[in-house]
Protein backbone atom coordinates (compact mmCIF):
# COMPACT_ATOMS: atom_id res chain seq x y z
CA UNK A 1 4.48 -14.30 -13.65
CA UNK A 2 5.20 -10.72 -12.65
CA UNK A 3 2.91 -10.19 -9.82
CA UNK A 4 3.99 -13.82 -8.74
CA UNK A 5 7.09 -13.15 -8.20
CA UNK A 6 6.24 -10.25 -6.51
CA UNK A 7 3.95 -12.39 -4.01
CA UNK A 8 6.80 -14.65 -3.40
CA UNK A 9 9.25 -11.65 -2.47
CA UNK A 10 6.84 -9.99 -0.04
CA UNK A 11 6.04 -13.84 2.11
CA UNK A 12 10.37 -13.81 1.85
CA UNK A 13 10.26 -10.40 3.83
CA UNK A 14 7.06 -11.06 5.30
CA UNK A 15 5.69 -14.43 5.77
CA UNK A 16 2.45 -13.95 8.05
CA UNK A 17 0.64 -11.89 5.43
CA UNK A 18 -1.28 -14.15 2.77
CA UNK A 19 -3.43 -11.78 2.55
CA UNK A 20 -2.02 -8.07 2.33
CA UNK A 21 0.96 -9.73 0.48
CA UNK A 22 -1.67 -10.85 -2.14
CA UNK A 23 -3.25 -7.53 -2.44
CA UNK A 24 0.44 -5.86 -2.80
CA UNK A 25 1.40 -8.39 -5.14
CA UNK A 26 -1.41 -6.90 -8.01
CA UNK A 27 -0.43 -3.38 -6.84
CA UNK A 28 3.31 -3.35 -7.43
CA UNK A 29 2.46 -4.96 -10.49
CA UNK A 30 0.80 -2.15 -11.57
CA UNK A 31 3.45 0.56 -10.59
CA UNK A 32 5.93 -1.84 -11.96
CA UNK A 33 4.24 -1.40 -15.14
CA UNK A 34 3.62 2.26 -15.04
CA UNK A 35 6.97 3.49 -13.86
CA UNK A 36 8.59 5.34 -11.03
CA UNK A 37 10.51 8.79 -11.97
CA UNK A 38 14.49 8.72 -11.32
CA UNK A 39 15.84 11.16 -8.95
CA UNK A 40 15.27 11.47 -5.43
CA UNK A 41 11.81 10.18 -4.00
CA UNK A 42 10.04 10.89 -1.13
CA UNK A 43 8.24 7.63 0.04
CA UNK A 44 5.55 8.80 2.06
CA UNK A 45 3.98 6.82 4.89
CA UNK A 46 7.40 4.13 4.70
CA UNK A 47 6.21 1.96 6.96
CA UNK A 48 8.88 -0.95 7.19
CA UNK A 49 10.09 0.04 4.18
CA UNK A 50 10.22 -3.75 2.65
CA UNK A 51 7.71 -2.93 0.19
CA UNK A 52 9.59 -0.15 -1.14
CA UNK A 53 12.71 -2.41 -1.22
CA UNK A 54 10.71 -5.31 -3.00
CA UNK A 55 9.08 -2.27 -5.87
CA UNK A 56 12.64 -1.29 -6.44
CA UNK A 57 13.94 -4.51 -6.72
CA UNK A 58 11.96 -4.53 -10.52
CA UNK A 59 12.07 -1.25 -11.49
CA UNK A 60 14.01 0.36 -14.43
CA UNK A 61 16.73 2.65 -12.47
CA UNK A 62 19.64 3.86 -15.23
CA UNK A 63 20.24 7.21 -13.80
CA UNK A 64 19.39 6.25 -10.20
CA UNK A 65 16.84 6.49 -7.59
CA UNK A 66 17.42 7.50 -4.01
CA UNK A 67 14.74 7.71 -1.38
CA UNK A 68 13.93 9.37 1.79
CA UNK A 69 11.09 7.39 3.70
CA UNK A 70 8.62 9.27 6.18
CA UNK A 71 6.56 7.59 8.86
CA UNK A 72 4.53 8.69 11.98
CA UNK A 73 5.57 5.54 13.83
CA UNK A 74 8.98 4.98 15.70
CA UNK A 75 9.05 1.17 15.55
CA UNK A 76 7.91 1.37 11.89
CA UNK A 77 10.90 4.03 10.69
CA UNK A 78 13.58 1.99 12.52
CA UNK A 79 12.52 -1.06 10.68
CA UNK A 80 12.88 0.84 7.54
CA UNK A 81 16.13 2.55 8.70
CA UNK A 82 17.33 -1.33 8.48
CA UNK A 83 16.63 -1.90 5.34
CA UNK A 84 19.33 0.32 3.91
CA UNK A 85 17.07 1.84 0.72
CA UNK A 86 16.67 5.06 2.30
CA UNK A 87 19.17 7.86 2.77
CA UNK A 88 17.23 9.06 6.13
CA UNK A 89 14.24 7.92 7.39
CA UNK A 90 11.80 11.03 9.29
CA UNK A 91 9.49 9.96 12.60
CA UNK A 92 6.42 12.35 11.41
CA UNK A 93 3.56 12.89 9.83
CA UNK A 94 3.01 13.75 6.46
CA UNK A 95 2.22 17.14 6.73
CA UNK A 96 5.10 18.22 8.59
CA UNK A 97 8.31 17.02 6.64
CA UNK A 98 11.68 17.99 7.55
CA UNK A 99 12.52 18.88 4.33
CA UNK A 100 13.32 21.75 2.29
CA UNK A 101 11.08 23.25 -0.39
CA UNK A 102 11.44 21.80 -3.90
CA UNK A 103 13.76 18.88 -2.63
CA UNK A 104 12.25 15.72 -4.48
CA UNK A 105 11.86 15.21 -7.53
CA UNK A 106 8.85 13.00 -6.47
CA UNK A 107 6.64 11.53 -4.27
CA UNK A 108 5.82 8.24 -3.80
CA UNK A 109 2.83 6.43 -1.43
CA UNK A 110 1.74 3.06 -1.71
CA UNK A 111 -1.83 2.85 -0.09
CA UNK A 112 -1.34 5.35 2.90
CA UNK A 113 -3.50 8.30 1.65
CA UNK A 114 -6.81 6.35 2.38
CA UNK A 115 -5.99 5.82 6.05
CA UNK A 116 -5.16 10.18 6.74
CA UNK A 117 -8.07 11.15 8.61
CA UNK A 118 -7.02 14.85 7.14
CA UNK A 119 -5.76 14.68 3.92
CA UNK A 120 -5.56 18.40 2.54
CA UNK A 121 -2.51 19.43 5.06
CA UNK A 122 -0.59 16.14 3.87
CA UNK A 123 -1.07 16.65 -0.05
CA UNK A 124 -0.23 20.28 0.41
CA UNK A 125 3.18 19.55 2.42
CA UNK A 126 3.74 17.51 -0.62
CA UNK A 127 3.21 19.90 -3.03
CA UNK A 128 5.81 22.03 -0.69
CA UNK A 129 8.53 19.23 -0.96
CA UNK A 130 7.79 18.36 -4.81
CA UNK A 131 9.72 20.13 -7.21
CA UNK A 132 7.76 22.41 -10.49
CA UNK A 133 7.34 19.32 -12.93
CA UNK A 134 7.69 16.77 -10.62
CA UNK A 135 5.25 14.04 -9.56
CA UNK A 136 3.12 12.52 -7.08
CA UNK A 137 2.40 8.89 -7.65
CA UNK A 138 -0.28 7.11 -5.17
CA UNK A 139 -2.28 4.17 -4.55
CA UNK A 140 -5.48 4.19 -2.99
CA UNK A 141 -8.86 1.93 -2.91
CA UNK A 142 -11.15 3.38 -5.20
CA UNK A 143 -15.02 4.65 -4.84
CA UNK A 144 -15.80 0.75 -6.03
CA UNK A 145 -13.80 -0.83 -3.20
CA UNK A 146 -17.45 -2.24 -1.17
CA UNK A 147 -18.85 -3.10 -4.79
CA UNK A 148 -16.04 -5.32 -5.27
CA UNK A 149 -16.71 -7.18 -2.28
CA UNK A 150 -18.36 -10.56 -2.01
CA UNK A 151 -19.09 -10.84 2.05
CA UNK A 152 -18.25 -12.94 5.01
CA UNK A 153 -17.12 -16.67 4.04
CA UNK A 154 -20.53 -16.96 5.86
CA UNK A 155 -23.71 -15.09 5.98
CA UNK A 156 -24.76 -12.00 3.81
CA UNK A 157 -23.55 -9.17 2.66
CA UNK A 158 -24.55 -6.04 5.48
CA UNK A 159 -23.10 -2.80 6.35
CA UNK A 160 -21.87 -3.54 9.55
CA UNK A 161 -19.81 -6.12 7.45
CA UNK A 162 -18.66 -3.19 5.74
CA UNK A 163 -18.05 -0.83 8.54
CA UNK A 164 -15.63 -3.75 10.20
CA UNK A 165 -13.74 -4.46 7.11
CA UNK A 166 -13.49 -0.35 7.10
CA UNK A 167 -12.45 -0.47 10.84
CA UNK A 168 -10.20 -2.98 10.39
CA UNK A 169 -8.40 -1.96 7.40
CA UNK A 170 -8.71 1.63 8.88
CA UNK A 171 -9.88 3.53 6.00
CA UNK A 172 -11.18 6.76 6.21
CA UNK A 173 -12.26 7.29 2.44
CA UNK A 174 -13.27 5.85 -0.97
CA UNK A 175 -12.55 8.51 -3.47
CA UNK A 176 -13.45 8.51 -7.11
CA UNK A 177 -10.94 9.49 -9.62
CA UNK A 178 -12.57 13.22 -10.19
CA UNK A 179 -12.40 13.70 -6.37
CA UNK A 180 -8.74 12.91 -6.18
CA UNK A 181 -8.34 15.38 -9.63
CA UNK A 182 -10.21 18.43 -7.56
CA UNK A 183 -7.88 17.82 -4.48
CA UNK A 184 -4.89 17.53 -6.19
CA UNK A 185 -5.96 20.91 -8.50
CA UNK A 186 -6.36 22.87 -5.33
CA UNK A 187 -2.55 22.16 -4.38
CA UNK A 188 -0.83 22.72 -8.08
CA UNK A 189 -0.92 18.82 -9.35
CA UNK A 190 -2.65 18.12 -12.62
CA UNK A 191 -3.44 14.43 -13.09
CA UNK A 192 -1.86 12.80 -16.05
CA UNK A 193 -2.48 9.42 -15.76
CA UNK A 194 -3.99 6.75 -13.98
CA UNK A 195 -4.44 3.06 -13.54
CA UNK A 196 -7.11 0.95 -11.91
CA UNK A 197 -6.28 -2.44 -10.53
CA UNK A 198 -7.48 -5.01 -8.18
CA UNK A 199 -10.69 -6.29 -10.11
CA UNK A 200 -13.45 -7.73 -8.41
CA UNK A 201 -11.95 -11.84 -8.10
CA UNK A 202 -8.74 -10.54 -7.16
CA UNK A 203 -10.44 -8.20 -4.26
CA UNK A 204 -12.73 -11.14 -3.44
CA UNK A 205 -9.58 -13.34 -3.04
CA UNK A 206 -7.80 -10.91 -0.87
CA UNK A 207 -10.87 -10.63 1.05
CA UNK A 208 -11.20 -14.30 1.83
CA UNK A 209 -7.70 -14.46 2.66
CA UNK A 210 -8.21 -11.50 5.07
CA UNK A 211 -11.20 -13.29 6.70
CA UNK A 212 -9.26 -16.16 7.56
CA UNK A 213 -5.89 -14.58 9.01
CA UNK A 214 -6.19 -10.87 10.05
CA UNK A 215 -9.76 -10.53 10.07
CA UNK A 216 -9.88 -13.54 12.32
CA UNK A 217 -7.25 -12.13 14.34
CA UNK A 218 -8.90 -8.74 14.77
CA UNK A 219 -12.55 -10.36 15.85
CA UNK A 220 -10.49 -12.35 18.19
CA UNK A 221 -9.10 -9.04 19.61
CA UNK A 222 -12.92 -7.69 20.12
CA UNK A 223 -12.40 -5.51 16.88
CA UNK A 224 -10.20 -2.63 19.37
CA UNK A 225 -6.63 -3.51 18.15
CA UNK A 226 -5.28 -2.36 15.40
CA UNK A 227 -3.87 -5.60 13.29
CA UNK A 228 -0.42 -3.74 13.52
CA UNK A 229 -0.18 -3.99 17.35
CA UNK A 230 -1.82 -7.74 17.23
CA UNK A 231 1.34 -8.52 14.79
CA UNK A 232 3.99 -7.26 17.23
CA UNK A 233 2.06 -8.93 19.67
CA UNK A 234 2.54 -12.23 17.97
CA UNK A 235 6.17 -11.33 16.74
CA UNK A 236 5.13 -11.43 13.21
CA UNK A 237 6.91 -7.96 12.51
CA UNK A 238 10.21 -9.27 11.91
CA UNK A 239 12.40 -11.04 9.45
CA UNK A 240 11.45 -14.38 8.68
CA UNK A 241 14.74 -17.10 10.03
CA UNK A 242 12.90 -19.58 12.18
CA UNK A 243 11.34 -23.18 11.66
CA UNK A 244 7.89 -21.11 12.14
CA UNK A 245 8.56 -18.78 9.81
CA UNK A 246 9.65 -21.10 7.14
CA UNK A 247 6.60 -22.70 7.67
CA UNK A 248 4.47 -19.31 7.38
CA UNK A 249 5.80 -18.75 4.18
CA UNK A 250 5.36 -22.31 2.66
CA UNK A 251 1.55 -21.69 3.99
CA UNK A 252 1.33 -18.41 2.17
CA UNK A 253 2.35 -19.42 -0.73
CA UNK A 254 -0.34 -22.75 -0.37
CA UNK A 255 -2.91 -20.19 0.66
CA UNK A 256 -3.09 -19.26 -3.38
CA UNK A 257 -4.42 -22.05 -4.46
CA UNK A 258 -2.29 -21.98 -7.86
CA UNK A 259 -4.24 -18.58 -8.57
CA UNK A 260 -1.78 -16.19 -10.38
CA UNK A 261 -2.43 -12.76 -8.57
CA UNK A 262 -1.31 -11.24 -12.18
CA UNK A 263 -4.30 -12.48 -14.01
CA UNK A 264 -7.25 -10.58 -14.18
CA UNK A 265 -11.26 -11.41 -15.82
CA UNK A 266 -12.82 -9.10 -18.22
CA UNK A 267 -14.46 -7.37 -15.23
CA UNK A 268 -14.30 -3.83 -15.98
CA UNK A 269 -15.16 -2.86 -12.09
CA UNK A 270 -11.92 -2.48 -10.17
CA UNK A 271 -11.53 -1.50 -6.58
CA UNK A 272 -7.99 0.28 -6.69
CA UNK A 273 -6.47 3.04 -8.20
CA UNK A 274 -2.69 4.50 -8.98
CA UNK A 275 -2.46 8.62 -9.98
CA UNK A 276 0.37 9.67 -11.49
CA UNK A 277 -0.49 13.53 -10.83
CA UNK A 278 2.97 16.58 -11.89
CA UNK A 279 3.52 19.63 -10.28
CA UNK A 280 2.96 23.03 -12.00
C-alpha cells in the first residue's frame, strides 16, 4: 500500500501525470524505505518542489529536516517557493550554489543527475556544500534502463525507439553502479549503500503509460518540445481545483488498472538506482 498511497498523493498535486506519477510512486517508495538524514538538505534540481513535499510527508523526521531547493528554471523555483518546504529556493544550476562551504548536512536529488549534460562540475559543487560525514543521496536510471523496456504499444523494438524515449525523457546517461562509485571517489564520496528499483513490469508499465499521454503529446509536438513547455502549454503545471482536473485525477488513478505500483516479480533486472554515497 505504500507506493499507493504515494501514487495517489502525487495525481492530488499533480493530476495530468499517470505516467511519471507512476514511476515516482516506486521511487519514493524506495527512499521512503531507505531513509533521508535529519538536518538541513540541499534538494538539488527542486523542480516544483511537490515531490519533495509528498517524500517528506512519510518520512521519519524527530530531530527535524529543513531544506533549501535549487533549480535552473525561474517558473520551476517559484512553484516550489509556494510550497512552503523550503527555507529559500536558488534560480541556478547545480554547480554554482549560493551557498557556503560545509552548509548541509546533505544532499538530496530525485532523478535530475541523468538529465546534466556535465556532471563532474555539479557533483563537485556538491561535495563543496556537503559537510565531512555527510551524504549525497540520488536517484538515477540505471545502465539496464533500455533492457527493461518492452517497445512501442505497436511495432518492434529499434533504436530510434530508443533514441526518442532518450530525447524525450532527456537523458544524457545510463550509468552502472561502479561508474557512479569512480565519479563520486574523484570528489571525496565513498558509496555506502544502494538500492535498485523499478523492475522490468513496473518500467514496462510506466512505459505504456508514457506512450499514451506524454509520449503522445511529444510526437504530436514533432518530437522539438520539451514535455515541460507542452504542459504549461496545456496548463497542466498547476494545482489541480477544476471540474477538469478532478477528472484528470479520477483518470489517473483508472489508468492503473488495479496494479499496485509497490509490488514487484522476482525479476532480478531493475532499471533504477538510489546511492546513498558520505563525505570524507
Amino acid at each position: 500500500m505504500r507506493a499507493k498511497q504515494i501514487y495517489a498523493d502525487l495525481v492530488a498535486s499533480s493530476p495530468y501525470q499517470p505516467a511519471t506519477n507512476y514511476w515516482r510512486a516506486v521511487e519514493l517508495d524506495a527512499v521512503r524505505q531507505h531513509g533521508l538524514p535529519e538536518g538541513r538538505g540541499l534538494d538539488l534540481g527542486c523542480g516544483d518542489g511537490k515531490l519533495t513535499q509528498v517524500l517528506e510527508q512519510g518520512l521519519s523526521s524527530e530531530a527535524g529536516r529543513s531544506w533549501v531547493g535549487i533549480d535552473p528554471d525561474p517558473e520551476e523555483a517559484s512553484l516550489a517557493e509556494r510550497v512552503g518546504l523550503y527555507e529559500a529556493v536558488h534560480v541556478c544550476g547545480g554547480d554554482s550554489i549560493p551557498e557556503k562551504d560545509g552548509s548541509f548536512d546533505y544532499a538530496f536529488s530525485n532523478s535530475v543527475l541523468e538529465h546534466i549534460p556535465g556532471i563532474e562540475p555539479v557533483v563537485a559543487e556538491v561535495a563543496r556544500l556537503v559537510r565531512s560525514s555527510g551524504r549525497f543521496i540520488f536517484t538515477v536510471p540505471a545502465s539496464s534502463f533500455h533492457e527493461c523496456l518492452g517497445g512501442p504499444i505497436m511495432g518492434r523494438m529499434s533504436e530510434e525507439y530508443l533514441r526518442e524515449v532518450d530525447r524525450r525523457c532527456a537523458h544524457e546517461r545510463y550509468w552502472s553502479l561502479a561508474q557512479w562509485k569512480e565519479c563520486l571517489d574523484r570528489h571525496g564520496f565513498d558509496v555506502v549503500a544502494h538500492v535498485e528499483y523499478l523492475d522490468r513490469r513496473q518500467t514496462r508499465r510506466w512505459e505504456v503509460l508514457s506512450n499514451m499521454t506524454g509520449g503522445l503529446l511529444y510526437r504530436l509536438h514533432g518530437g522539438r518540445t520539451r514535455p515541460i513547455e507542452i504542459q504549461r502549454s496545456l496548463r497542466m503545471r498547476r494545482a489541480g481545483t477544476g471540474i477538469i482536473d478532478r477528472l484528470a485525477a479520477h483518470l489517473s488513478h483508472v489508468a492503473l488498472l488495479g496494479a499496485d505500483p509497490s509490488a514487484q516479480t522476482g525479476d532480478a533486472k531493475r532499471a533504477c538506482l538510489l546511492v546513498d554515497a558520505i563525505r570524507r
